[in-house]
C-alpha atoms as a PDB file:
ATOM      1  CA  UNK A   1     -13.325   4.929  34.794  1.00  0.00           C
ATOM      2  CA  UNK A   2      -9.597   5.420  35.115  1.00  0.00           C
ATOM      3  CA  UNK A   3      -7.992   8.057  34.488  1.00  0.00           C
ATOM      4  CA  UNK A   4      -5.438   9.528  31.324  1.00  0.00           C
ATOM      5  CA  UNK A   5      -2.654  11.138  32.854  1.00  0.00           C
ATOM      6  CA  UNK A   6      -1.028  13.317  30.476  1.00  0.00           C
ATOM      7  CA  UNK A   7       2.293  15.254  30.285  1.00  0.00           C
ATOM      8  CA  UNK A   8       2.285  18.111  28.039  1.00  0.00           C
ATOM      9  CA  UNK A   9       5.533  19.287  26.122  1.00  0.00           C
ATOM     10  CA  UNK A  10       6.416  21.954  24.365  1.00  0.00           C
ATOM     11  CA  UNK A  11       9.050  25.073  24.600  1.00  0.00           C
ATOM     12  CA  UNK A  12       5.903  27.712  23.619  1.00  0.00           C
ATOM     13  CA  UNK A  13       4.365  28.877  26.480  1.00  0.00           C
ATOM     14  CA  UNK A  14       0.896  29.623  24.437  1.00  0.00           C
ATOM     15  CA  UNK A  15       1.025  26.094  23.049  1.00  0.00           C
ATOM     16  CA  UNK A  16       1.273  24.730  26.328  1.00  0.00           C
ATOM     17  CA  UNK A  17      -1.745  26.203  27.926  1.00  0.00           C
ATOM     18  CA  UNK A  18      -4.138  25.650  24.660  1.00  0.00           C
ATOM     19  CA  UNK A  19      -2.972  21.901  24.665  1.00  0.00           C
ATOM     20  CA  UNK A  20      -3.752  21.436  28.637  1.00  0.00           C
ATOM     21  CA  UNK A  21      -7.165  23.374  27.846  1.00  0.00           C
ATOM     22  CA  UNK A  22      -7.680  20.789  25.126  1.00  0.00           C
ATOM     23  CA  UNK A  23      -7.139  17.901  26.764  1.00  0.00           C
ATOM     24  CA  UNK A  24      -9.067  18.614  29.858  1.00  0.00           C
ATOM     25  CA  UNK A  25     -11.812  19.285  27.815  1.00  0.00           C
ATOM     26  CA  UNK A  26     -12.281  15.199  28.067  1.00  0.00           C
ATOM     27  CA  UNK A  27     -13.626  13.758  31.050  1.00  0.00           C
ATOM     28  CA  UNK A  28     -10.940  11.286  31.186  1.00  0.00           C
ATOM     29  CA  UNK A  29      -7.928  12.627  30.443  1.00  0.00           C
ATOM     30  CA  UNK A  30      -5.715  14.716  33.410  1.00  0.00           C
ATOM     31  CA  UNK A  31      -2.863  17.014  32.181  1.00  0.00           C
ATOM     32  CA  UNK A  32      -0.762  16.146  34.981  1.00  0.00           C
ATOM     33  CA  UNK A  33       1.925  18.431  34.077  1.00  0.00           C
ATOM     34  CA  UNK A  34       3.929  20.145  31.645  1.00  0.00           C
ATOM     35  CA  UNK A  35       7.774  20.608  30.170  1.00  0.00           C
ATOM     36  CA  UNK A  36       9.766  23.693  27.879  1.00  0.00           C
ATOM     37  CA  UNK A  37      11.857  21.054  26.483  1.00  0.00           C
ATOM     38  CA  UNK A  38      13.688  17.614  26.331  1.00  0.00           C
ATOM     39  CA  UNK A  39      15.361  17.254  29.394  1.00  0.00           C
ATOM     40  CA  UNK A  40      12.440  18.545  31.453  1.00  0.00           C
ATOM     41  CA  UNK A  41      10.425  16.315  29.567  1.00  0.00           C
ATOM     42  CA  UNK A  42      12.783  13.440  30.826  1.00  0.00           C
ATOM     43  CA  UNK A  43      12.442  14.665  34.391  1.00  0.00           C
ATOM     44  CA  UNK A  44       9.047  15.017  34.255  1.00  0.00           C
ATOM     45  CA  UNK A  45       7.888  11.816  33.165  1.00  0.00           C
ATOM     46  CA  UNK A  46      10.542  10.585  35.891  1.00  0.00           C
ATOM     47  CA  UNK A  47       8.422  12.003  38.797  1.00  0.00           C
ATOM     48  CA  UNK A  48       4.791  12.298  37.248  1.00  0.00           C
ATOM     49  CA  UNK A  49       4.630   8.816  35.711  1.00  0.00           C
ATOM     50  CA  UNK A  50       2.265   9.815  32.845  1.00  0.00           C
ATOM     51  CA  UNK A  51       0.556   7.697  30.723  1.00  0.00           C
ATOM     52  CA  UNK A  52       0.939   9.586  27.592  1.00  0.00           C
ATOM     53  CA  UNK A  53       2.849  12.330  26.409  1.00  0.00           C
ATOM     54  CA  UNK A  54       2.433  15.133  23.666  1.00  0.00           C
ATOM     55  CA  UNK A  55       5.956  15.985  22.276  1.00  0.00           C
ATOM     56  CA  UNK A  56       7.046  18.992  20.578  1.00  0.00           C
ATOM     57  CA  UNK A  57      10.048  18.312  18.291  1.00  0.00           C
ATOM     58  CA  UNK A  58      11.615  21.760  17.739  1.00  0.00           C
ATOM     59  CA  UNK A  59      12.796  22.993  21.092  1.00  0.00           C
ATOM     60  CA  UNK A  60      15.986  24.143  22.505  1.00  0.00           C
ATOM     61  CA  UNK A  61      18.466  21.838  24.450  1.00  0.00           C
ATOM     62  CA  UNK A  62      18.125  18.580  23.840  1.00  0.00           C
ATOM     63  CA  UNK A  63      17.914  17.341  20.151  1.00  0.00           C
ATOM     64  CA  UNK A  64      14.022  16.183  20.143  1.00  0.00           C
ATOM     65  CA  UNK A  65      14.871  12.732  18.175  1.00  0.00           C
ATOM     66  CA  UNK A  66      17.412  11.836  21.049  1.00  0.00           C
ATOM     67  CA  UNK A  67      14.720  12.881  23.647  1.00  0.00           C
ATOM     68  CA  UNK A  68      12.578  10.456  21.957  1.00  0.00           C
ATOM     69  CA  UNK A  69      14.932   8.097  21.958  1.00  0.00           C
ATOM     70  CA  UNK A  70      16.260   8.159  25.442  1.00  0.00           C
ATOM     71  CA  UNK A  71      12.013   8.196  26.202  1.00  0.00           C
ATOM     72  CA  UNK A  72      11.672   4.819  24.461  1.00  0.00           C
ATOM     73  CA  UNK A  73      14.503   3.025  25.806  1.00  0.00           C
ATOM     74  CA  UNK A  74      14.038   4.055  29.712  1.00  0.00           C
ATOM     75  CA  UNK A  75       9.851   4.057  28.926  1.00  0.00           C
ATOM     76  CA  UNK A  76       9.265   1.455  26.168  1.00  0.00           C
ATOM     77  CA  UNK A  77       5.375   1.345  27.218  1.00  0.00           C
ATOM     78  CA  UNK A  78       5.301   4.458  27.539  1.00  0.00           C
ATOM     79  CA  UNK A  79       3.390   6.421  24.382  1.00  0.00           C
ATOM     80  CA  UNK A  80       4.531   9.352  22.751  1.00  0.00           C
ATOM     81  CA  UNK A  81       2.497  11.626  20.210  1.00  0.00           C
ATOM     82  CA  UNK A  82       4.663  14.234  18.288  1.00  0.00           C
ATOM     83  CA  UNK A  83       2.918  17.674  18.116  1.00  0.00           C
ATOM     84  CA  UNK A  84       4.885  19.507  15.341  1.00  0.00           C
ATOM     85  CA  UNK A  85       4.555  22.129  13.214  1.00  0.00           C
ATOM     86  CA  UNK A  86       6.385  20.957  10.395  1.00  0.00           C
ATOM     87  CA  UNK A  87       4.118  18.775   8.099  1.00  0.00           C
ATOM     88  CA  UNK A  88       4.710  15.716   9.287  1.00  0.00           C
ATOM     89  CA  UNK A  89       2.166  13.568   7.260  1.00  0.00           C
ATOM     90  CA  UNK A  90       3.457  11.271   5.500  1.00  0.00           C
ATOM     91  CA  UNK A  91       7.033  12.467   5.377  1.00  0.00           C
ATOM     92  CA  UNK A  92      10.501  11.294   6.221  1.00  0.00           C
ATOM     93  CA  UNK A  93      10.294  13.253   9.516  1.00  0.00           C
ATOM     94  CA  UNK A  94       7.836  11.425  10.353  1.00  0.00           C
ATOM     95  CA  UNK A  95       9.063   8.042   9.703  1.00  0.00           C
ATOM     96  CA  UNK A  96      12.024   9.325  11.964  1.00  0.00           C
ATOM     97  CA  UNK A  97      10.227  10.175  14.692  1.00  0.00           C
ATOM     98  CA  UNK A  98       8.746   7.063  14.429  1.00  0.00           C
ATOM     99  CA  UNK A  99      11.730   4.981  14.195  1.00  0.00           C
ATOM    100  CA  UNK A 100      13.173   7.293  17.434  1.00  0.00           C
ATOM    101  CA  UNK A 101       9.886   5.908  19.740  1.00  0.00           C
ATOM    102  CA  UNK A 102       7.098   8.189  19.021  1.00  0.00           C
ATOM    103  CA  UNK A 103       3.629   6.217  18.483  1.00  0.00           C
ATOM    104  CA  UNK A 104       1.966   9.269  16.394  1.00  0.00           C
ATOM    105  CA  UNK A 105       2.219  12.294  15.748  1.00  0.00           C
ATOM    106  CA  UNK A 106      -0.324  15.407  14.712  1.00  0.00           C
ATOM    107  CA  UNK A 107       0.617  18.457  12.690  1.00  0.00           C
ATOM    108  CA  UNK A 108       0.277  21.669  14.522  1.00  0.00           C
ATOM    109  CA  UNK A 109      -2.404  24.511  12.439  1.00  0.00           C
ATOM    110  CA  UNK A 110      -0.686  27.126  10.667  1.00  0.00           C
ATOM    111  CA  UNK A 111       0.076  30.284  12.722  1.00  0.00           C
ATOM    112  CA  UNK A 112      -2.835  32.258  10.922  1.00  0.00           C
ATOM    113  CA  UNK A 113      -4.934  29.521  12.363  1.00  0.00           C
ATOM    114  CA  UNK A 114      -7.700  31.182  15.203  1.00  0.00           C
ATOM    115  CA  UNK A 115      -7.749  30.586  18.683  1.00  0.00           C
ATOM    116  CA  UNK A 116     -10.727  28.659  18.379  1.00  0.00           C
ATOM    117  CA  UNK A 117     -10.306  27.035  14.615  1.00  0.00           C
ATOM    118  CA  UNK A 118      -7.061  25.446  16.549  1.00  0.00           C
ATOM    119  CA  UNK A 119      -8.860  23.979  19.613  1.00  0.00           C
ATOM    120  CA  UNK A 120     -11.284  22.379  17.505  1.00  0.00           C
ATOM    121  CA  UNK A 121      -8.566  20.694  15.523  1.00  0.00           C
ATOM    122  CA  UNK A 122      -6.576  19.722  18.762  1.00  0.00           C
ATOM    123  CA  UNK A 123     -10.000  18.288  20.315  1.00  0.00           C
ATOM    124  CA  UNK A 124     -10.914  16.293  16.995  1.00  0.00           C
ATOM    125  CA  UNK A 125      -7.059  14.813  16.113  1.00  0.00           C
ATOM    126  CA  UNK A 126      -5.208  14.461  19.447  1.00  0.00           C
ATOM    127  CA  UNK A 127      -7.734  13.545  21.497  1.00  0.00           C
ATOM    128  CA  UNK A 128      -8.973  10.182  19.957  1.00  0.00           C
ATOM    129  CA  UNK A 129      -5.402   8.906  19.435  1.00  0.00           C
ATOM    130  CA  UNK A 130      -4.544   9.524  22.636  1.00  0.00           C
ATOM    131  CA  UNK A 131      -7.692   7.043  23.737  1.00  0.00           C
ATOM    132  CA  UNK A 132      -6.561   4.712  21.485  1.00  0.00           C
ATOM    133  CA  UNK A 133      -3.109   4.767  22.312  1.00  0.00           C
ATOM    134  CA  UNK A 134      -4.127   4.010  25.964  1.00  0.00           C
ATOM    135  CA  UNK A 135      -7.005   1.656  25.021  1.00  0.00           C
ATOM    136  CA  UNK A 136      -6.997  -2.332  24.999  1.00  0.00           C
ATOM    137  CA  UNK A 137      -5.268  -3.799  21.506  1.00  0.00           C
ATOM    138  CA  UNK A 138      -7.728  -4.350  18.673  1.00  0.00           C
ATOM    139  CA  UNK A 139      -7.973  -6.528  15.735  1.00  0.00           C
ATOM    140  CA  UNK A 140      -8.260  -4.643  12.383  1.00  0.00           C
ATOM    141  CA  UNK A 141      -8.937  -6.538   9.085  1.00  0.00           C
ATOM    142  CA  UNK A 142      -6.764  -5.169   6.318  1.00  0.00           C
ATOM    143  CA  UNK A 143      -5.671  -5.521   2.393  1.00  0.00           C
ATOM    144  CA  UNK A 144      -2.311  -5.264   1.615  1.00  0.00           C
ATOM    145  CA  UNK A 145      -1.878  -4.902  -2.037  1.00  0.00           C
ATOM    146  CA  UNK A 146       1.591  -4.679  -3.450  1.00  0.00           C
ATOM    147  CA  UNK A 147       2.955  -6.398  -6.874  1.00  0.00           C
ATOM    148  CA  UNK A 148       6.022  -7.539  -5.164  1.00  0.00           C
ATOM    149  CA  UNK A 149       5.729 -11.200  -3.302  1.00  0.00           C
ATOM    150  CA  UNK A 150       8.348 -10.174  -0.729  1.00  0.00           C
ATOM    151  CA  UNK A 151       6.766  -6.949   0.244  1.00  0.00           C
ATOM    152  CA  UNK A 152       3.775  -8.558   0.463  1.00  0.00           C
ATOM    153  CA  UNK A 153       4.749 -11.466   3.393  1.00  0.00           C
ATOM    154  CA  UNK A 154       7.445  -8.396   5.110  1.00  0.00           C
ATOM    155  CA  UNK A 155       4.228  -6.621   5.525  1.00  0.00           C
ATOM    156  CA  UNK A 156       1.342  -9.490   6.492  1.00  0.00           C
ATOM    157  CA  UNK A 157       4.376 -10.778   9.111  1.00  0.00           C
ATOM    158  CA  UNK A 158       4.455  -7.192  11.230  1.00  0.00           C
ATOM    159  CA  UNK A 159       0.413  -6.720  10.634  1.00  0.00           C
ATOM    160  CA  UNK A 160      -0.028 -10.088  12.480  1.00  0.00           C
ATOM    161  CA  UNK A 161       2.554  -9.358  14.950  1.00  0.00           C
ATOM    162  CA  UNK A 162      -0.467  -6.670  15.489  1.00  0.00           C
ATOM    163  CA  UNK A 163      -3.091  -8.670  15.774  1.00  0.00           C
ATOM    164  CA  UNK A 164      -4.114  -7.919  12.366  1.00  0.00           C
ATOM    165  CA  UNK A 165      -6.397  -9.682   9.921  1.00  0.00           C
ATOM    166  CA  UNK A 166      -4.605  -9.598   6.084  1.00  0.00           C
ATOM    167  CA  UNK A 167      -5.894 -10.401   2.801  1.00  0.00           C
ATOM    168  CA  UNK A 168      -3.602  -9.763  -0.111  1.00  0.00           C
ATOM    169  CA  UNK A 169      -3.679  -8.299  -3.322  1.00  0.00           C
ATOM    170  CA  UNK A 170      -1.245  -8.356  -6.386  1.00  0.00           C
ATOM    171  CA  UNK A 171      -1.722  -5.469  -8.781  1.00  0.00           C
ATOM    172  CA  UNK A 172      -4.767  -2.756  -8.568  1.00  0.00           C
ATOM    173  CA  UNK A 173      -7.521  -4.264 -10.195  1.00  0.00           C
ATOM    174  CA  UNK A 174      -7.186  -7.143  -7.788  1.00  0.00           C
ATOM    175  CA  UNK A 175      -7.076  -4.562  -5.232  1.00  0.00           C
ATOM    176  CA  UNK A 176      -9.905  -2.876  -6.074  1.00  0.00           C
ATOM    177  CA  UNK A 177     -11.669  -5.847  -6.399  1.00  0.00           C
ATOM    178  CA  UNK A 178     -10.675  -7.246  -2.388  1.00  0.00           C
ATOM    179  CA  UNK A 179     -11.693  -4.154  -1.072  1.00  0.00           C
ATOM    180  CA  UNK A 180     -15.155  -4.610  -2.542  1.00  0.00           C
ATOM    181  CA  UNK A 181     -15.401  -8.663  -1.608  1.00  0.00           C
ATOM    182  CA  UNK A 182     -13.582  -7.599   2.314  1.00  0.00           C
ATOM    183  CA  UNK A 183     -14.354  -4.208   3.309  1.00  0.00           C
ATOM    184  CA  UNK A 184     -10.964  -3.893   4.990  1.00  0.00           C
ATOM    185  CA  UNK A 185     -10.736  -1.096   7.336  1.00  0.00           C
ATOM    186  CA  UNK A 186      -6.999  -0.550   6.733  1.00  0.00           C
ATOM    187  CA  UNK A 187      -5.582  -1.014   3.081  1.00  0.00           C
ATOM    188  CA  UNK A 188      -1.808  -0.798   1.978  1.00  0.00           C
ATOM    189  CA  UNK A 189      -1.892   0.407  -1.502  1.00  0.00           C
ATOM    190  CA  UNK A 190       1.611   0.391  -3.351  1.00  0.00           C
ATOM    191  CA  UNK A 191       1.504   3.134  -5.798  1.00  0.00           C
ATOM    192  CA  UNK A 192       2.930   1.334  -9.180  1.00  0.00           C
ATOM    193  CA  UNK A 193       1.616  -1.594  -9.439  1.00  0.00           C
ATOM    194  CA  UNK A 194      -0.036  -3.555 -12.870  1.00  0.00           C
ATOM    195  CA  UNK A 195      -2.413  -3.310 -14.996  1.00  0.00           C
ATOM    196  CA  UNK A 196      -4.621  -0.363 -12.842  1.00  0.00           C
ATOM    197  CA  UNK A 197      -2.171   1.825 -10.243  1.00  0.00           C
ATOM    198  CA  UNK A 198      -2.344   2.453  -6.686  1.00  0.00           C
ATOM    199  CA  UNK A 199      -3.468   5.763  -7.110  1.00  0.00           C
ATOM    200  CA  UNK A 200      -6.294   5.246 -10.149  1.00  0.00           C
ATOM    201  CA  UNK A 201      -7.040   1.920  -7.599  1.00  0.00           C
ATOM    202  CA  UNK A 202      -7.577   4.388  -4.933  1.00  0.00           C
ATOM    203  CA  UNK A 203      -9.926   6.400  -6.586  1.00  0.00           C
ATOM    204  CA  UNK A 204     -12.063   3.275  -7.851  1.00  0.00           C
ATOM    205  CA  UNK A 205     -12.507   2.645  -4.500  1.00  0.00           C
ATOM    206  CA  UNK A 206     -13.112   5.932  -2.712  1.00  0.00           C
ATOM    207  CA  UNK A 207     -15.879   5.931  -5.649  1.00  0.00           C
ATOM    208  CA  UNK A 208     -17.322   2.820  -4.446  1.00  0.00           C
ATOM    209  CA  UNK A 209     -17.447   4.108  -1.018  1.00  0.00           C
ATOM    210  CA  UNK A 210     -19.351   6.916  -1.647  1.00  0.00           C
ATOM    211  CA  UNK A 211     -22.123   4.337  -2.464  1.00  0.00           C
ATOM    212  CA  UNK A 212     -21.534   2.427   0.081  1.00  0.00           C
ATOM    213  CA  UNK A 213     -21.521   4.795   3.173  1.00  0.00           C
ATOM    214  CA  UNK A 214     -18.255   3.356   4.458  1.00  0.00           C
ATOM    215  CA  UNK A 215     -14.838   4.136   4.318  1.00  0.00           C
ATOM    216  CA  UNK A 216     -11.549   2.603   4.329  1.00  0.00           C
ATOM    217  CA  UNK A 217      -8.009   4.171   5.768  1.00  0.00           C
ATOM    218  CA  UNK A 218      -5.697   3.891   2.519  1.00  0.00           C
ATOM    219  CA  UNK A 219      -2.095   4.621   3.290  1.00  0.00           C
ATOM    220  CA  UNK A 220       0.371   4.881   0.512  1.00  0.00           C
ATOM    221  CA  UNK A 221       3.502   2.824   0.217  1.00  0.00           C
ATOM    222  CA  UNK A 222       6.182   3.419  -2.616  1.00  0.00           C
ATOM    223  CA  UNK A 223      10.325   2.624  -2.922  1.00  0.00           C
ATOM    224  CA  UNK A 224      10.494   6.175  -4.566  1.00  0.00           C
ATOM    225  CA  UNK A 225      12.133   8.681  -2.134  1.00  0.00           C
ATOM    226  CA  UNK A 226       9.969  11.480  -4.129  1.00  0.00           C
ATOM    227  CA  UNK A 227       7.526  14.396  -2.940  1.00  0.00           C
ATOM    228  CA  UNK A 228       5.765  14.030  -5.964  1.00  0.00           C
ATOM    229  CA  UNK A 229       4.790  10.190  -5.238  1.00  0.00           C
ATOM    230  CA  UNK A 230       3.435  11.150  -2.119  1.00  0.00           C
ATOM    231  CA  UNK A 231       1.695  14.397  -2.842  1.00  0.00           C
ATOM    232  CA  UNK A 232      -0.197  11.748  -5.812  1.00  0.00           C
ATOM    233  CA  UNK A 233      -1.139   9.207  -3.422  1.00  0.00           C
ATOM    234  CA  UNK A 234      -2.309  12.121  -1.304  1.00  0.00           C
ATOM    235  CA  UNK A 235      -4.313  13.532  -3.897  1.00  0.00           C
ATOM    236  CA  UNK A 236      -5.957  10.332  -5.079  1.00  0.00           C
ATOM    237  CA  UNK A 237      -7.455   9.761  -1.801  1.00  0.00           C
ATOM    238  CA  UNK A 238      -5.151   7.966   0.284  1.00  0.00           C
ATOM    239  CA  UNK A 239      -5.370   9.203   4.098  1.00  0.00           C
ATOM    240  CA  UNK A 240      -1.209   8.624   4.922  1.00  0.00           C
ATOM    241  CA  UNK A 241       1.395   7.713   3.049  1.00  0.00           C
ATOM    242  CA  UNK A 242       4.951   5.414   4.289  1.00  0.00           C
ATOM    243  CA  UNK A 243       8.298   4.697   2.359  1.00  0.00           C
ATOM    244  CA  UNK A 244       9.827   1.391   1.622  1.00  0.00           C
ATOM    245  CA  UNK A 245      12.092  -0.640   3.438  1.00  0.00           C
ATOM    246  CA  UNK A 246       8.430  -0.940   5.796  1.00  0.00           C
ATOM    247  CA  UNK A 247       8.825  -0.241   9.944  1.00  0.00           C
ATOM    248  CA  UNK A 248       6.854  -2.108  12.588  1.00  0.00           C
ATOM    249  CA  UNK A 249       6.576   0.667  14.468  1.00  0.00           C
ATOM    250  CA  UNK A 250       5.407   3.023  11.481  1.00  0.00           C
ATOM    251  CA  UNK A 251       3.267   0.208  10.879  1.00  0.00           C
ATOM    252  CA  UNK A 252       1.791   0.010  14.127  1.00  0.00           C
ATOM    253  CA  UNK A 253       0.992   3.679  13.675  1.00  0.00           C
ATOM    254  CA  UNK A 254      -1.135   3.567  10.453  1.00  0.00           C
ATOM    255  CA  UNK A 255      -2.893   0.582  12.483  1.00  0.00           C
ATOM    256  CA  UNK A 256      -4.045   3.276  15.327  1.00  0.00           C
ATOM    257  CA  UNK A 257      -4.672   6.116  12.161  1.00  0.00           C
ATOM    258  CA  UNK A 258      -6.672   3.176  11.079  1.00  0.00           C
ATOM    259  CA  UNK A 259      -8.126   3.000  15.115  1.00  0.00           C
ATOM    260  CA  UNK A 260      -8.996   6.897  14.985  1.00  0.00           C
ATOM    261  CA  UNK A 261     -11.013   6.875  11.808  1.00  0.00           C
ATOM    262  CA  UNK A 262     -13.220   4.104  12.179  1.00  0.00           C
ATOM    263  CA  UNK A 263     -15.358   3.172   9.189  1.00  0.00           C
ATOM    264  CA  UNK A 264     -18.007   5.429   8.952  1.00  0.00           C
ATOM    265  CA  UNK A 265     -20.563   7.404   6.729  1.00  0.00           C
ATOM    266  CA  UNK A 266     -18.573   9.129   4.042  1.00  0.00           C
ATOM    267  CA  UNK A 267     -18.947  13.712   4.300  1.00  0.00           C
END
């Protein structure tokens, strides 16, 4: 089986040695090396050729948005998971770091986190996107539901550009009502939408699921540049959340979220 080779970045010295510990947990993956910050990062991945890199985004030096930036234009293959400890999920950081190259990202544990509560997290969340970020492309069936026609086609356009399977939806109820009928894996869910909500559509179908045994990744979309949309979506049982105008390459990350929680017996 070949081999992960991984480049590990980060300016904490502590951080650096639980993530290599992590990742050579797995029996593919090789921490090939490590780097304190962006421009080390740039000369390591010059010399060690890695196939995937964890990336810190607070460190001295260079600005980490135009480290990932100058890492996607010289290594456009070349994948790039942010390992932050601001909350990153859902958020605008996020879609920035996204928009500056990197294909995911994982929010570090809190600092009252254990030793051993935060290697358990690391080996459950990093490690499977980093297979999938490596692995061969997949096709995903998903629902796209959105009351707006536009949205709708801007959206199934960069899902097939991914290989993607879409079935559409125009307001919740209709929504709720694919999801039964499809099973999508991945599901778009605009949060206003009429007649029954994203979010109240959300629930209808998480309560479904827990009938069901299966489970579908529900990411959030909404115009409204708002905490409180998100933190609803959130709430109602969405798994990630993304602003309007959409991003391929935002989109192309929910699509491997979607690849790291298969469908699967619901907890």
């Amino acid at each position: 089986m070949p081999r992960i080779r991984a480049l590990v970045v980060d300016d904490a010295t502590f951080m650096r040695r639980l993530l290599t510990e992590v990742l050579q947990t797995d029996a593919v993956i090789e921490v090939v090396g490590s780097a304190h910050d962006g421009e080390a990062a740039l000369h390591a991945i010059r010399t060690l050729r890695p196939d995937v890199v964890t990336f810190d985004l607070e460190m001295p030096g260079l600005d980490g948005l135009a480290a990932l930036a100058r890492i996607s234009t010289q290594w456009p293959r070349l994948p790039v998971i942010v390992v932050s400890g601001a909350d990153l999920h859902g958020s605008r950081i996020a879609q920035l770091a996204v928009a500056a190259g990197a294909a995911d990202y994982v929010t570090k544990p809190s600092g009252q986190t254990g030793i051993g509560e935060a290697f358990a997290y690391f080996r459950t969340t990093l490690v499977p996107r980093i297979h999938q970020l490596t692995a061969a492309v997949q096709h995903r069936h998903v629902l796209v539901a959105d009351d707006g026609s536009v949205n709708r086609a801007i959206l199934r356009r960069m899902l097939q550009s991914l290989h993607c399977t879409v079935v559409e939806a125009s307001d919740g109820e209709e929504a709720v009502a694919r999801a039964r009928a499809t099973s999508p894996e991945l599901i778009f869910m605009d949060s206003e939408m009429p007649r029954v909500p994203g979010c109240e559509a959300t629930r209808q179908i998480r309560r479904r699921e827990s009938e069901t045994q299966s489970r579908s990744f529900i990411v959030g979309i909404s115009a409204a540049d708002s905490a409180e949309v998100r933190t609803a979506c959130l709430s109602s049982g969405m798994d990630d959340f993304m602003f309007k105008p959409f991003q391929l390459n935002f989109v192309r990350l929910m699509v491997n979220r979607c690849s790291t929680h298969p469908m699967s017996a619901v907890a």
